[in-house]
N, C-alpha and C. Protein backbone atom coordinates (compact mmCIF):
# COMPACT_ATOMS: atom_id res chain seq x y z
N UNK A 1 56.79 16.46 40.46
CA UNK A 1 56.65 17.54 39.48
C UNK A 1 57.64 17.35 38.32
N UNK A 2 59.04 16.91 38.44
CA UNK A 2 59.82 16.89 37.89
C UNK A 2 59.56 15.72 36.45
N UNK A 3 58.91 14.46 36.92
CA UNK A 3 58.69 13.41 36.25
C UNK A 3 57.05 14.20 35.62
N UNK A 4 56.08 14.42 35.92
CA UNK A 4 55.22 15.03 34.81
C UNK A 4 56.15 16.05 34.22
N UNK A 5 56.84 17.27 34.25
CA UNK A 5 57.49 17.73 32.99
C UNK A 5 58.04 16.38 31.96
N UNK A 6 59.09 15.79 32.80
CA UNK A 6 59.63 15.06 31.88
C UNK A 6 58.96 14.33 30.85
N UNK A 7 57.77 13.55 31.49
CA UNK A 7 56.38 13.15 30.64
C UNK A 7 56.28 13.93 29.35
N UNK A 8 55.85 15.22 29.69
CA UNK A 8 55.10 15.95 29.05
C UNK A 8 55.93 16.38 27.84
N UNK A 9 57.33 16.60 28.03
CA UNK A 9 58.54 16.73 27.24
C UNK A 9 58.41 15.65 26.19
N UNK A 10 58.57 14.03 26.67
CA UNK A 10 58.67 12.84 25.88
C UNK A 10 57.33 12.93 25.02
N UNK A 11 56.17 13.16 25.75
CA UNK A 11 55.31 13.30 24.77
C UNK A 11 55.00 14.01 23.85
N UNK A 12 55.71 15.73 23.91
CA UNK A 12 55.75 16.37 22.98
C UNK A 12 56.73 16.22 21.57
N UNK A 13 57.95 15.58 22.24
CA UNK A 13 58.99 15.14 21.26
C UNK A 13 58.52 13.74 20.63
N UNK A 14 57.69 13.03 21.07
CA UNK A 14 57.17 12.02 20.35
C UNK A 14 55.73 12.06 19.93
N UNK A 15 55.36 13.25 19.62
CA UNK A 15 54.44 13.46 19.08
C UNK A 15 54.58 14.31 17.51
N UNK A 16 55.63 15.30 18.18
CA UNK A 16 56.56 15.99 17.21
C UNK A 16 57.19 15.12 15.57
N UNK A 17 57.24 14.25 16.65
CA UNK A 17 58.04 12.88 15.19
C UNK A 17 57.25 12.21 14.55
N UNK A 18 55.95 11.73 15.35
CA UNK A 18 54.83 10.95 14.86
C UNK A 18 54.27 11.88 13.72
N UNK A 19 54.06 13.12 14.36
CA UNK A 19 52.89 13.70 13.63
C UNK A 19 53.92 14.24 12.06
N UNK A 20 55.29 14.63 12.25
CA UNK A 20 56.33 15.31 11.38
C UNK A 20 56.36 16.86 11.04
N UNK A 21 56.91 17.14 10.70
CA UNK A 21 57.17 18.46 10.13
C UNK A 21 55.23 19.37 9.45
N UNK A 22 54.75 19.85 9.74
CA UNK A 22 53.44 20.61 9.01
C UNK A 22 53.81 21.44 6.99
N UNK A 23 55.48 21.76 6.94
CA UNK A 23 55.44 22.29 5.73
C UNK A 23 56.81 21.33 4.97
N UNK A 24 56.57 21.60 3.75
CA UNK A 24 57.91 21.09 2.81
C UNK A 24 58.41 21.85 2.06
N UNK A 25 59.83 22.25 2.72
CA UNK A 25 60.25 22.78 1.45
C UNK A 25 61.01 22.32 0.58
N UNK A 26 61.05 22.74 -0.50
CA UNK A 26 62.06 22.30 -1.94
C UNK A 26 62.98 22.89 -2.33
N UNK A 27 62.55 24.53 -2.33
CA UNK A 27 63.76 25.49 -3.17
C UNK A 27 63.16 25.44 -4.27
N UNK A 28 64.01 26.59 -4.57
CA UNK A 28 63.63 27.12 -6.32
C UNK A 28 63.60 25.98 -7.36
N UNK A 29 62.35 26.22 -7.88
CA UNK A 29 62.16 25.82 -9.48
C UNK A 29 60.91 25.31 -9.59
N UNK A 30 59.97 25.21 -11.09
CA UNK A 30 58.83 24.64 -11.25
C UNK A 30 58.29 23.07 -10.85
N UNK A 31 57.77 22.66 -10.28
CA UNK A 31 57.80 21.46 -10.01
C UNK A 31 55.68 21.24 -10.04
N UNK A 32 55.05 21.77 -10.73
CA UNK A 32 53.91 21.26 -11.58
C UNK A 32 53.86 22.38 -12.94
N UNK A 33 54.03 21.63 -14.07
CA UNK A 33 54.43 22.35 -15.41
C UNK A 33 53.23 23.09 -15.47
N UNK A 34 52.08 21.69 -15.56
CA UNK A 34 51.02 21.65 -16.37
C UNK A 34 50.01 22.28 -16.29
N UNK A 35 48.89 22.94 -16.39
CA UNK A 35 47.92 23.37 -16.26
C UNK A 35 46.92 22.11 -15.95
N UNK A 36 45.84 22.65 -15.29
CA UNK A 36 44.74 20.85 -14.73
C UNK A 36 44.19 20.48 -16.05
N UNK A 37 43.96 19.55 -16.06
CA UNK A 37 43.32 18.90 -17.15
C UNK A 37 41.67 18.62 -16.81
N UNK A 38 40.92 19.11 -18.03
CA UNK A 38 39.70 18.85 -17.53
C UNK A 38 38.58 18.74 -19.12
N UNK A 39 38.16 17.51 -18.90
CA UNK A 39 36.97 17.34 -20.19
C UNK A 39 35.71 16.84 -19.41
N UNK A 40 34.83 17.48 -20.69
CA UNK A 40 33.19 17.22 -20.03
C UNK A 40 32.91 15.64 -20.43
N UNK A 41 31.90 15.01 -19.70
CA UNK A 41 31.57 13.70 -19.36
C UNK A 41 30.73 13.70 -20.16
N UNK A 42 30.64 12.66 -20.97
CA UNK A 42 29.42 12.17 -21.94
C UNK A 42 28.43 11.51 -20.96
N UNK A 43 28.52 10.90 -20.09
CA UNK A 43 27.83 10.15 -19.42
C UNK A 43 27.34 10.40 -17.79
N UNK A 44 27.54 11.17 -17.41
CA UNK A 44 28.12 11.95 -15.59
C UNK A 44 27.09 10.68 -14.91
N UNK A 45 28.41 10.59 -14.02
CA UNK A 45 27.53 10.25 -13.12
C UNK A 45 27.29 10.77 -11.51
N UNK A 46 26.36 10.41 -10.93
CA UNK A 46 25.88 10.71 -9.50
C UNK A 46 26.08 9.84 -8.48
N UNK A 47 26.34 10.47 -6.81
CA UNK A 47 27.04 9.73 -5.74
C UNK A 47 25.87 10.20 -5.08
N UNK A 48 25.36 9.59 -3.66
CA UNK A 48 24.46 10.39 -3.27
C UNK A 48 25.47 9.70 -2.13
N UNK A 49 25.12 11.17 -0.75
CA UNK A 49 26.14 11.15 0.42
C UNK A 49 24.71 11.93 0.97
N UNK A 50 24.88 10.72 1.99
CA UNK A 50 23.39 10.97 3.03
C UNK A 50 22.30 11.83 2.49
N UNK A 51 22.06 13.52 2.90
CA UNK A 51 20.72 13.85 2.07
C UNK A 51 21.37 14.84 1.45
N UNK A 52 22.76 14.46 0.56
CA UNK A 52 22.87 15.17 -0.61
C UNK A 52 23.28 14.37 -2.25
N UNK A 53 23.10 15.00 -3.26
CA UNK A 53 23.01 14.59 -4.79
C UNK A 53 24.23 15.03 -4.96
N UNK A 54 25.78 14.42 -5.55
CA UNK A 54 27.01 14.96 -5.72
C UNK A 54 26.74 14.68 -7.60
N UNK A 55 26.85 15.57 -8.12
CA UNK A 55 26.39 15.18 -9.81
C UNK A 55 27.49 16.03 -10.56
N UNK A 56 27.74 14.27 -11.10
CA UNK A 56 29.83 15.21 -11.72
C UNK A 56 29.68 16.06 -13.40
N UNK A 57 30.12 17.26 -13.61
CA UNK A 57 29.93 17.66 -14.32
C UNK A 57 31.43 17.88 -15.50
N UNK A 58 32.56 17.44 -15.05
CA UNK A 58 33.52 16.98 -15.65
C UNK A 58 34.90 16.82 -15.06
N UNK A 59 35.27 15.48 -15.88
CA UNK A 59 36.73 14.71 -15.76
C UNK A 59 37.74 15.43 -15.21
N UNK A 60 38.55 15.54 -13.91
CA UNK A 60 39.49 16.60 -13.41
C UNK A 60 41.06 15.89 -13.62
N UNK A 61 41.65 16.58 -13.22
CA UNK A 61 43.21 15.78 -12.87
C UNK A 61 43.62 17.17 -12.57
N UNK A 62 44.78 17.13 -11.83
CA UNK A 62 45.78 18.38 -11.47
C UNK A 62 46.90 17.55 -10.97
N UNK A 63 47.84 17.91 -11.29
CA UNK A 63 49.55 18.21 -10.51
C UNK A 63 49.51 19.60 -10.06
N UNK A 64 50.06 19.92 -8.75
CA UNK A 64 50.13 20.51 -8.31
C UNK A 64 50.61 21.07 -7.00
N UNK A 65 51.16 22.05 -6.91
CA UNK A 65 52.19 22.13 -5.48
C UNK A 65 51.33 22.86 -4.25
N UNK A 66 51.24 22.46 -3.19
CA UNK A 66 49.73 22.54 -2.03
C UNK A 66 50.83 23.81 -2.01
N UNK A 67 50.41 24.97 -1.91
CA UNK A 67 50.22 26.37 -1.32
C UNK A 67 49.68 26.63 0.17
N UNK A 68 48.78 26.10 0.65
CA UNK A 68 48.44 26.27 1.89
C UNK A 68 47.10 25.37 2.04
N UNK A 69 47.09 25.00 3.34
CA UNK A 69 45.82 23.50 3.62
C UNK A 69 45.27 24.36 5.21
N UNK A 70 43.72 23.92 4.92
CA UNK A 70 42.71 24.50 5.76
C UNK A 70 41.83 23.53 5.84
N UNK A 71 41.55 22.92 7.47
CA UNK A 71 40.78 21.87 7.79
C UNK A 71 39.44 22.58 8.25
N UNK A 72 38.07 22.12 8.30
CA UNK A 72 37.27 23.25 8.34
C UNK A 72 36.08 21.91 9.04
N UNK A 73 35.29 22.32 10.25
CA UNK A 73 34.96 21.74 11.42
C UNK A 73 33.06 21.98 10.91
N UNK A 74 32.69 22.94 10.72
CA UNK A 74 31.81 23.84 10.99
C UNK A 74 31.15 23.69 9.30
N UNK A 75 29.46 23.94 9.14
CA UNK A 75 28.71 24.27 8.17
C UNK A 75 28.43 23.14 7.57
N UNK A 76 27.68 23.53 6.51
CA UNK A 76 27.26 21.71 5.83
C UNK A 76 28.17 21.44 4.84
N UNK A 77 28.90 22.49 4.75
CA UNK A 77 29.80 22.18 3.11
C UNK A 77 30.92 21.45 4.23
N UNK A 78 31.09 21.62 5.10
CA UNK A 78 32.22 20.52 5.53
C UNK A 78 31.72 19.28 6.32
N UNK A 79 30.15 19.19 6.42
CA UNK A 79 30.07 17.26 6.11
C UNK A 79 30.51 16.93 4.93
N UNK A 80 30.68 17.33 4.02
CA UNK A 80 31.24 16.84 2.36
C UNK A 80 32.80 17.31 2.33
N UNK A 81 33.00 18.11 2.39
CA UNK A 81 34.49 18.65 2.01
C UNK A 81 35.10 19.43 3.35
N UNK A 82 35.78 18.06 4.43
CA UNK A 82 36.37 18.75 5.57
C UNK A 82 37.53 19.71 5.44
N UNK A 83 38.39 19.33 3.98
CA UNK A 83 39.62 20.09 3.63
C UNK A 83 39.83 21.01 2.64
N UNK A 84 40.37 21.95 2.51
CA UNK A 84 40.26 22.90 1.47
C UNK A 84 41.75 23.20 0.89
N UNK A 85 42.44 22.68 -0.14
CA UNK A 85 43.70 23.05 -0.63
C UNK A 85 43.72 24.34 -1.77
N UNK A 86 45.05 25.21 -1.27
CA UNK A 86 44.84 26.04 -2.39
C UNK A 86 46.56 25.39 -2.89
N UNK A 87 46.39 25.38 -4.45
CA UNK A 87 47.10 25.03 -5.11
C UNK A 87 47.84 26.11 -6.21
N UNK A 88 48.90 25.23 -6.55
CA UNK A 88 49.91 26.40 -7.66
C UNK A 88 49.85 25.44 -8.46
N UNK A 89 50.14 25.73 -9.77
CA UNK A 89 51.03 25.25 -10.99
C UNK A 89 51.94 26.28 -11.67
N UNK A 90 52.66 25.76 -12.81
CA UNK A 90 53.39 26.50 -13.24
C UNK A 90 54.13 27.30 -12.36
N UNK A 91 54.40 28.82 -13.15
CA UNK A 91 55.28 29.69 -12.04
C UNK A 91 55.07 29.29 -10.29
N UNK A 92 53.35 29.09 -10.52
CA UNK A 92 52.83 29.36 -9.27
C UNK A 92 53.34 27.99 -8.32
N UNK A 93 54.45 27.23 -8.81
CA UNK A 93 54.73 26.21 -8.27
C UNK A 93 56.26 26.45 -7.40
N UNK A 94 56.50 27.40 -8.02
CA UNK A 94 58.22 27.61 -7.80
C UNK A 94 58.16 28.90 -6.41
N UNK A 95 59.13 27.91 -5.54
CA UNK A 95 59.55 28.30 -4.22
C UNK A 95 59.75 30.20 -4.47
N UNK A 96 60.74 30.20 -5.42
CA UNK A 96 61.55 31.22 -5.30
C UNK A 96 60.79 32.39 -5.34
N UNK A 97 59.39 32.31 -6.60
CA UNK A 97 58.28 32.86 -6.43
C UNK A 97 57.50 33.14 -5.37
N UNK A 98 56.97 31.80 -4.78
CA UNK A 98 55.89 32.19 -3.79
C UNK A 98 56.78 32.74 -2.28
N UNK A 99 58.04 32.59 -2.20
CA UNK A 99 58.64 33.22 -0.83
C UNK A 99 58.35 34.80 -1.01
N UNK A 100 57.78 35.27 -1.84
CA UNK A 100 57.29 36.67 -2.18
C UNK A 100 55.87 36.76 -1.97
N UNK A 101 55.03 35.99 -1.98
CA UNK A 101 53.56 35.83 -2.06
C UNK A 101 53.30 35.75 -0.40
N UNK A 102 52.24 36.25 0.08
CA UNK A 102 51.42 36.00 1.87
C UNK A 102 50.30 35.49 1.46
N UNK A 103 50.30 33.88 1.56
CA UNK A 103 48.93 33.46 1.01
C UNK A 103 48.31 32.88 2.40
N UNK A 104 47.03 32.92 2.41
CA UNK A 104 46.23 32.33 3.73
C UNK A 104 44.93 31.77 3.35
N UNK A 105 44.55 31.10 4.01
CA UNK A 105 42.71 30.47 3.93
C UNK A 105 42.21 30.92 5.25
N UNK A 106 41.04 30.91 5.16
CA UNK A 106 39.79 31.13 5.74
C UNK A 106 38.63 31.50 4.96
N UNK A 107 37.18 30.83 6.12
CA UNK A 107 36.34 31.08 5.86
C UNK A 107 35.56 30.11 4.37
N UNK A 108 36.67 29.23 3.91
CA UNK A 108 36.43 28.70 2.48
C UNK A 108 36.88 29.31 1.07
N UNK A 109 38.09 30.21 1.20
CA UNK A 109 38.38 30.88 0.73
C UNK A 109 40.12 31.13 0.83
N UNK A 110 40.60 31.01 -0.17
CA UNK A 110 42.13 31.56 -0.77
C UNK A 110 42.45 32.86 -0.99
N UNK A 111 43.35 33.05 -0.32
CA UNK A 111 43.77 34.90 -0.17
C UNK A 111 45.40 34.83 -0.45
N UNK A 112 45.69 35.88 -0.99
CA UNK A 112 47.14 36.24 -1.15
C UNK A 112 47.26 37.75 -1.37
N UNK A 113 48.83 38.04 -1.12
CA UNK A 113 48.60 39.60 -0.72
C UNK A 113 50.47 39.17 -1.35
N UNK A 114 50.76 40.66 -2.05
CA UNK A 114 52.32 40.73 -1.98
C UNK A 114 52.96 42.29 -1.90
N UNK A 115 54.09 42.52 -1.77
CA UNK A 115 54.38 44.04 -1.31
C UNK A 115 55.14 44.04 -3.24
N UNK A 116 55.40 43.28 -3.81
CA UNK A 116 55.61 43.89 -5.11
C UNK A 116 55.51 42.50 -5.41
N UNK A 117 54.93 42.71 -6.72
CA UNK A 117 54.95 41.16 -7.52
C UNK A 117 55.41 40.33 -8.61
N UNK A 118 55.79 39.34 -7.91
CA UNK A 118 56.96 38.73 -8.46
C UNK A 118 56.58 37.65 -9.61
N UNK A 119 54.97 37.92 -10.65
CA UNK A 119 54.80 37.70 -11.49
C UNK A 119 53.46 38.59 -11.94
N UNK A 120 52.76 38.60 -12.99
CA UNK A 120 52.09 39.61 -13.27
C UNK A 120 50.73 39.20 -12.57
N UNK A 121 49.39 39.83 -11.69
CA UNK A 121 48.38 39.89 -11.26
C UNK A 121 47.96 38.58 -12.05
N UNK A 122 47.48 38.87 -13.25
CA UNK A 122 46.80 38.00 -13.91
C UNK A 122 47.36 36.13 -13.84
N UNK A 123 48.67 36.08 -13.82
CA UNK A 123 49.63 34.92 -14.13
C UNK A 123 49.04 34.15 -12.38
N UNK A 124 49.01 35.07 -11.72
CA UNK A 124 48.94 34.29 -10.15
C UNK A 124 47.20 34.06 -9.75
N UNK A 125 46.77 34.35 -10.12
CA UNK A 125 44.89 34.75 -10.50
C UNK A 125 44.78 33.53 -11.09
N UNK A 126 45.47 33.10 -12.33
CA UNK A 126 45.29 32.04 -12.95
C UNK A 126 46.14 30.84 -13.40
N UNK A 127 47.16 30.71 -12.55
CA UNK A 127 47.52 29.39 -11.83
C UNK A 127 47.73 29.11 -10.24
N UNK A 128 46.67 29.37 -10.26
CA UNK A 128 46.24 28.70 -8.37
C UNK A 128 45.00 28.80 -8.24
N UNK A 129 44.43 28.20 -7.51
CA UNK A 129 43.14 28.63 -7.01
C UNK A 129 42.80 27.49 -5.79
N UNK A 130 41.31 27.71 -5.58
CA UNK A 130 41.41 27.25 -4.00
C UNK A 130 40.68 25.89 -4.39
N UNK A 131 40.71 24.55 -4.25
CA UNK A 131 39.92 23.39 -4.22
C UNK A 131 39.33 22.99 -2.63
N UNK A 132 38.00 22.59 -3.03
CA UNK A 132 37.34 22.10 -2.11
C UNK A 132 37.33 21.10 -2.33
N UNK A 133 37.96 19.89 -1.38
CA UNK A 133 37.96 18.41 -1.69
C UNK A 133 36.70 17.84 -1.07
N UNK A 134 35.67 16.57 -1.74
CA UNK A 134 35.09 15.69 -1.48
C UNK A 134 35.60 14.33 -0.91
N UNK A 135 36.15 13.61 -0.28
CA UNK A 135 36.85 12.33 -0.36
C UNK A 135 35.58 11.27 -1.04
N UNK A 136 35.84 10.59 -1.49
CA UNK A 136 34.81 9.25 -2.75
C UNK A 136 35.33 8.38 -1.62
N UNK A 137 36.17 8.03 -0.89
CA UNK A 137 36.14 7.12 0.26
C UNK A 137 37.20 7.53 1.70
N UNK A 138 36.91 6.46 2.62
CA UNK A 138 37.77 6.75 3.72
C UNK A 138 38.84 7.12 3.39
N UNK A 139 39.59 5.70 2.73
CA UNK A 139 40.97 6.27 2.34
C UNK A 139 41.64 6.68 1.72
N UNK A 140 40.84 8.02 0.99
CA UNK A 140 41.17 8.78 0.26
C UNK A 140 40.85 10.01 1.70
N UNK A 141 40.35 10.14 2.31
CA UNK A 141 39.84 11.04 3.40
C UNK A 141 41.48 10.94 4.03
N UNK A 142 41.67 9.90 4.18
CA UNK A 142 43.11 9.64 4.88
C UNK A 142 44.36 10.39 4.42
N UNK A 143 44.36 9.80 3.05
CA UNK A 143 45.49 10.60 2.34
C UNK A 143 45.44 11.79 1.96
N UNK A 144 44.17 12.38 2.27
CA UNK A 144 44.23 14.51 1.94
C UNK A 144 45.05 14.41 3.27
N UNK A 145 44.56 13.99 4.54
CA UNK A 145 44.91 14.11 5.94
C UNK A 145 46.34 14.11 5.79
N UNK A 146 47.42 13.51 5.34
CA UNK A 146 48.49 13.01 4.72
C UNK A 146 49.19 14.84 4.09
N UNK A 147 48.40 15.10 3.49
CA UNK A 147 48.93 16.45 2.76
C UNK A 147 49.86 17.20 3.55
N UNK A 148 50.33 18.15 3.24
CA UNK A 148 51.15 19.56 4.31
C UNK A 148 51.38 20.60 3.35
N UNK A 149 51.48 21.51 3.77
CA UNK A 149 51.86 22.72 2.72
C UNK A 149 53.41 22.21 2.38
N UNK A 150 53.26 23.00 0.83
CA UNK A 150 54.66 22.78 -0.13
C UNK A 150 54.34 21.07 -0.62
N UNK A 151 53.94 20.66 -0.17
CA UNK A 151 54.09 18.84 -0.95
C UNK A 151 53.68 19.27 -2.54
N UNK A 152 53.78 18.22 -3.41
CA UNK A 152 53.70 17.94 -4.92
C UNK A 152 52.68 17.51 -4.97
N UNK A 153 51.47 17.27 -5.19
CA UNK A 153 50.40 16.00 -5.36
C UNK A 153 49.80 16.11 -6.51
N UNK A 154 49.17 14.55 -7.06
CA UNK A 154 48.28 14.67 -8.22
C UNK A 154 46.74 14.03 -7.85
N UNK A 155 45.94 14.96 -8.23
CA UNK A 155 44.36 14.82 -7.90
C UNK A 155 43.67 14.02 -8.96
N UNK A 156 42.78 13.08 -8.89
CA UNK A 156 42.29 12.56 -9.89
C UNK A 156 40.52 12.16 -9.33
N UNK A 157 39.46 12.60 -10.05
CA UNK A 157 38.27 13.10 -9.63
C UNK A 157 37.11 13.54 -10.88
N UNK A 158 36.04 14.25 -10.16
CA UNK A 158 35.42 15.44 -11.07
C UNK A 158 35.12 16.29 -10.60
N UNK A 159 34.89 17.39 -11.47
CA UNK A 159 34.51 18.97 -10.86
C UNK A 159 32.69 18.30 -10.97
N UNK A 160 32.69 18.76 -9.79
CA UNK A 160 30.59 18.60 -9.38
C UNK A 160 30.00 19.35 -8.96
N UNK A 161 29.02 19.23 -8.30
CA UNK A 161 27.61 20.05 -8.15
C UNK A 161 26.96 19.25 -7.61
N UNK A 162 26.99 20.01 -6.07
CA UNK A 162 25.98 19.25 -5.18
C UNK A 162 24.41 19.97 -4.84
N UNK A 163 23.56 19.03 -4.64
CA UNK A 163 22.40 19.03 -4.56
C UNK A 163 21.57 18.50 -3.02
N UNK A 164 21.01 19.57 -2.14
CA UNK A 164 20.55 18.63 -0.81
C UNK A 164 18.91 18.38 -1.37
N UNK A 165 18.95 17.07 -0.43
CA UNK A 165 17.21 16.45 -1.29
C UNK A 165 16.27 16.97 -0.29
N UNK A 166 17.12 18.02 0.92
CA UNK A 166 15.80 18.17 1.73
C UNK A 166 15.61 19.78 1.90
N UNK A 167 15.76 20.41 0.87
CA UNK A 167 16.04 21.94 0.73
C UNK A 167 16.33 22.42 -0.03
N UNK A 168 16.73 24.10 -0.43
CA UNK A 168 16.95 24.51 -1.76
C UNK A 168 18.70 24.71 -1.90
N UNK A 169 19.39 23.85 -0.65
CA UNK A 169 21.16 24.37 -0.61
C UNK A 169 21.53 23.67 -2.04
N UNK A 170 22.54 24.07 -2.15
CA UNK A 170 23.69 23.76 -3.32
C UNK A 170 24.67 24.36 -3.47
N UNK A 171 25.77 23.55 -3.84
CA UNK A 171 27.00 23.86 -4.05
C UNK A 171 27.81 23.68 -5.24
N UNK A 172 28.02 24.19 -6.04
CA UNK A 172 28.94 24.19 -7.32
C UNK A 172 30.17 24.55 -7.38
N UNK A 173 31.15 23.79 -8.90
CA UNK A 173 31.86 23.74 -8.65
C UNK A 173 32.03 24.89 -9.96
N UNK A 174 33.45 25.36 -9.78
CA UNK A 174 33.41 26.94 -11.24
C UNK A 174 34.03 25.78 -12.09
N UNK A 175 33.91 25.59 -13.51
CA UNK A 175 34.54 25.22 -14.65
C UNK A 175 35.73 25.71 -15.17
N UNK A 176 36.00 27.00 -14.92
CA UNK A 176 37.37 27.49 -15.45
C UNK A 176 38.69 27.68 -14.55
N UNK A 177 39.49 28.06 -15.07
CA UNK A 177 40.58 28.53 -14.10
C UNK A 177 40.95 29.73 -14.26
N UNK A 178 40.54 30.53 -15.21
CA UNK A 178 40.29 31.82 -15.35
C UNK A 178 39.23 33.26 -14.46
N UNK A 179 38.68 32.19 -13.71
CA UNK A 179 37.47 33.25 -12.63
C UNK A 179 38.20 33.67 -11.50
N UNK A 180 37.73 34.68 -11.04
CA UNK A 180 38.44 34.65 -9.14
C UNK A 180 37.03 34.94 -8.72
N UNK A 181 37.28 35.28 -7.13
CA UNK A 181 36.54 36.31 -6.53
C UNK A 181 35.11 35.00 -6.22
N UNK A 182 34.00 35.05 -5.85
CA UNK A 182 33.15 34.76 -5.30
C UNK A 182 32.78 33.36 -6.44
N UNK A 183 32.55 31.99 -6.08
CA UNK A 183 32.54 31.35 -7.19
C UNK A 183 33.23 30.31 -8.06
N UNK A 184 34.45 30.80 -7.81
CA UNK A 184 35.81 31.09 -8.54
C UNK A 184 36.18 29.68 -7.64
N UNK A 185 36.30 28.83 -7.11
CA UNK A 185 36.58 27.85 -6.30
C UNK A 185 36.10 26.47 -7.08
N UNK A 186 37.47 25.43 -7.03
CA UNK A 186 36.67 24.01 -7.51
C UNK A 186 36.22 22.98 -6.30
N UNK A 187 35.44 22.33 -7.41
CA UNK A 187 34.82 21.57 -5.78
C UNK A 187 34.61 19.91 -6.64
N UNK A 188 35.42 19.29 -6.32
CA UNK A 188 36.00 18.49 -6.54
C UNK A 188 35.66 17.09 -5.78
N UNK A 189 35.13 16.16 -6.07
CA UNK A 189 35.42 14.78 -6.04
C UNK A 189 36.05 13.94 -6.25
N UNK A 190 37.34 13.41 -4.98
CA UNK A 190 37.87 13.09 -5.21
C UNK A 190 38.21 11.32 -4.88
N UNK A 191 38.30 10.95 -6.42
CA UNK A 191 38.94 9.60 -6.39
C UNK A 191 40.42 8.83 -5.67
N UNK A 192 41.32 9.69 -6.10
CA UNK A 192 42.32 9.50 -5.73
C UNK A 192 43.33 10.63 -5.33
N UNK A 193 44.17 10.48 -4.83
CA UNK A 193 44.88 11.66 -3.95
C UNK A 193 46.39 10.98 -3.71
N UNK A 194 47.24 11.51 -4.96
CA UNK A 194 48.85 11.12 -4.28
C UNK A 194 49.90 12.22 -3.75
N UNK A 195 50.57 12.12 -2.69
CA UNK A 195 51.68 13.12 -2.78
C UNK A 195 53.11 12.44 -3.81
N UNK A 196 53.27 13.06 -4.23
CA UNK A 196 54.90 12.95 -5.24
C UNK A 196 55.74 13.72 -4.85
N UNK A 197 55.70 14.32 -3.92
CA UNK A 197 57.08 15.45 -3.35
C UNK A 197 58.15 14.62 -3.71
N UNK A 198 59.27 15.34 -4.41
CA UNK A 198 60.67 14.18 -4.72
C UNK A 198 61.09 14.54 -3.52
């Protein structure tokens, strides 16, 4: 009995190390300035992923500090997009800020709640929002896997619009960063995927 605990101990502590820490913190201060960058495609092009049409409707990029990560098992939107990041910029990047914010996912969806707020409604509405990632290959599938809440990362992709060829489903992605509420979600194809946490 004694040697399965002990087992079970070594394997938890060496699993503990393998797998690392789940969050990062930094401490106070902005650490994504920018707002995402995004222009429409003269040319778009289309991916097709088994019996769906992925049809890019414009050029993405973001810096941005992961707020909270949701792996999602279940439905058809997660044969395409197993992971769902909700992201900050600006204010919405800084520790000192969000240790005031209760943000959570579910369901495909970004939630936050605060008991007084520590920037104005509108300012937090519209630097964050929730991305639905596509991976464009394995090992880009790998490196979302790679993510943790609090990391730095920069996304490079397009906002799209998927199409199934054997039914009337579809999925879009919102164009602005100004929407909330039903919609209000990007859905993203993604090329490349770095963390930069300093």
């Amino acid at each position: 009995m004694k040697k399965i605990i002990f087992l079970l101990l070594v394997f938890g502590v060496g699993w503990q190390f393998y797998s690392g820490p789940d969050q990062v913190t930094l401490g106070p201060g902005v650490f994504a300035k920018e707002a995402p960058y995004q222009e429409g495609i003269s040319s778009p092009v289309s991916h097709r992923v088994e019996d769906y049409i992925i049809a890019e409707l414009a050029d993405f990029r973001i810096k941005a500090k992961v707020l909270s990560k949701k792996n999602y098992y279940m439905g058809r939107e997660a044969d395409l997009s197993p992971t769902d990041l909700a992201l900050g910029w600006g204010n919405m990047s800084d520790e000192s800020v969000l240790d005031k914010i209760e943000i959570s996912q579910s369901g495909r969806w970004y939630r936050w709640r605060v008991e007084s707020f520590p920037l104005p409604r509108r300012e937090i509405e519209t630097h964050s929002a929730n991305m639905h990632l596509i991976p464009a290959t394995g090992a880009v599938e790998s490196d979302i896997q790679k993510v943790r809440k609090g990391d730095v990362i920069e996304i490079s992709g397009s906002l799209v619009k998927v199409t199934s060829t054997s039914d009337d489903w579809r999925w879009e992605s919102s164009q602005t960063r100004n929407d909330k509420g039903k919609n209000a979600c990007e859905l993203i194809w993604v090329d490349s995927l770095h963390i930069i946490t300093p």
